[in-house]
Protein backbone atom coordinates (compact mmCIF):
# COMPACT_ATOMS: atom_id res chain seq x y z
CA UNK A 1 224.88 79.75 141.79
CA UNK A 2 224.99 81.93 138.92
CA UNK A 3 228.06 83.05 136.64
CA UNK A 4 228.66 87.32 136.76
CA UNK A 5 229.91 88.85 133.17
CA UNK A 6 231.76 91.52 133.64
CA UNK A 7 233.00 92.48 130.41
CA UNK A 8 230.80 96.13 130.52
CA UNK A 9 233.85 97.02 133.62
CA UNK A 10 236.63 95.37 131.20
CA UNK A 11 235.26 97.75 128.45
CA UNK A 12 235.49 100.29 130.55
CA UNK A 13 238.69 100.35 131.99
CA UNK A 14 240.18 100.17 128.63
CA UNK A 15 237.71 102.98 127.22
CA UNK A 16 236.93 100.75 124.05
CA UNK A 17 233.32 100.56 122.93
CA UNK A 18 231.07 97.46 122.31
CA UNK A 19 230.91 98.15 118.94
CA UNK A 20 235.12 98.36 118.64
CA UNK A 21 235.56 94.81 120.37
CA UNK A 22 233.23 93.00 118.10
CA UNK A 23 234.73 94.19 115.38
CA UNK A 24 237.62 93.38 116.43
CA UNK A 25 236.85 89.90 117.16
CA UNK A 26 234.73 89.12 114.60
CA UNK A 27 231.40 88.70 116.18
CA UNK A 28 228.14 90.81 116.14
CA UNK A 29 226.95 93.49 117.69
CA UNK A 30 224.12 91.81 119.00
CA UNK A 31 226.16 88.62 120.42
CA UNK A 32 228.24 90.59 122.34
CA UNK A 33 225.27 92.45 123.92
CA UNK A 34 224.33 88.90 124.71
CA UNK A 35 227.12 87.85 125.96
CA UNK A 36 227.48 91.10 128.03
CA UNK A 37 224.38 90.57 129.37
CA UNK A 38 224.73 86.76 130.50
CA UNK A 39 222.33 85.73 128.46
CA UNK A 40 224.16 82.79 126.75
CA UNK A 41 224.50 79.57 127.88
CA UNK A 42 227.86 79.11 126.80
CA UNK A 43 230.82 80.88 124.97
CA UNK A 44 233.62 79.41 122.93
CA UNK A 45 237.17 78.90 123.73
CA UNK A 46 238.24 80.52 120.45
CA UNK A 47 235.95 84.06 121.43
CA UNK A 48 236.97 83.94 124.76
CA UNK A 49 240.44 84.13 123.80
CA UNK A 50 240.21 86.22 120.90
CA UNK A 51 238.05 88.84 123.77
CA UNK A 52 241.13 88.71 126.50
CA UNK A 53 243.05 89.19 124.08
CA UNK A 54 242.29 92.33 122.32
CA UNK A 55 241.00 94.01 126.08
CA UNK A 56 244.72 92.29 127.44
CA UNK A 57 243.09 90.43 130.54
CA UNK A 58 242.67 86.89 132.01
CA UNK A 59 239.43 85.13 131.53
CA UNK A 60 239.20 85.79 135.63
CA UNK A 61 238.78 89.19 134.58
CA UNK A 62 235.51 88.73 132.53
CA UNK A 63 233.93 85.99 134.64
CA UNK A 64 233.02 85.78 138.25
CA UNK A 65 231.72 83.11 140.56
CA UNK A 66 228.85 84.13 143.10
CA UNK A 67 226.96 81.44 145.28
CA UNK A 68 223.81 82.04 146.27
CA UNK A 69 222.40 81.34 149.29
């Protein structure tokens, strides 16, 4: 099972830059790279919000469900 992030194609689509949606959200650089990445083991409510937001999605937008075989 594993949990796809795909905030890098929300980014995208709304031509904003990594750097422009931490700012605007209050976190770092760095832990949005993380978070990009998948590389956390969890993310707060409060972020995840503050994320959908400023990019004007649904959490469904950001995260995806894949099972593996």
């Amino acid at each position: 099972m594993a949990i796809i992030v795909n905030l890098d194609v929300m980014l995208a689509r709304r031509k904003m830059r990594s750097k422009e949606l931490a700012e605007a959200i209050g976190i770092t650089e760095a832990n949005l790279s993380l978070l990009k990445s998948g590389k956390v083991k969890g993310v707060r409510f409060a972020t995840l919000e503050k994320i959908c937001e400023t990019l004007a999605c649904q959490p469904g937008d950001l995260l995806e469900f894949r099972s593996t075989p």
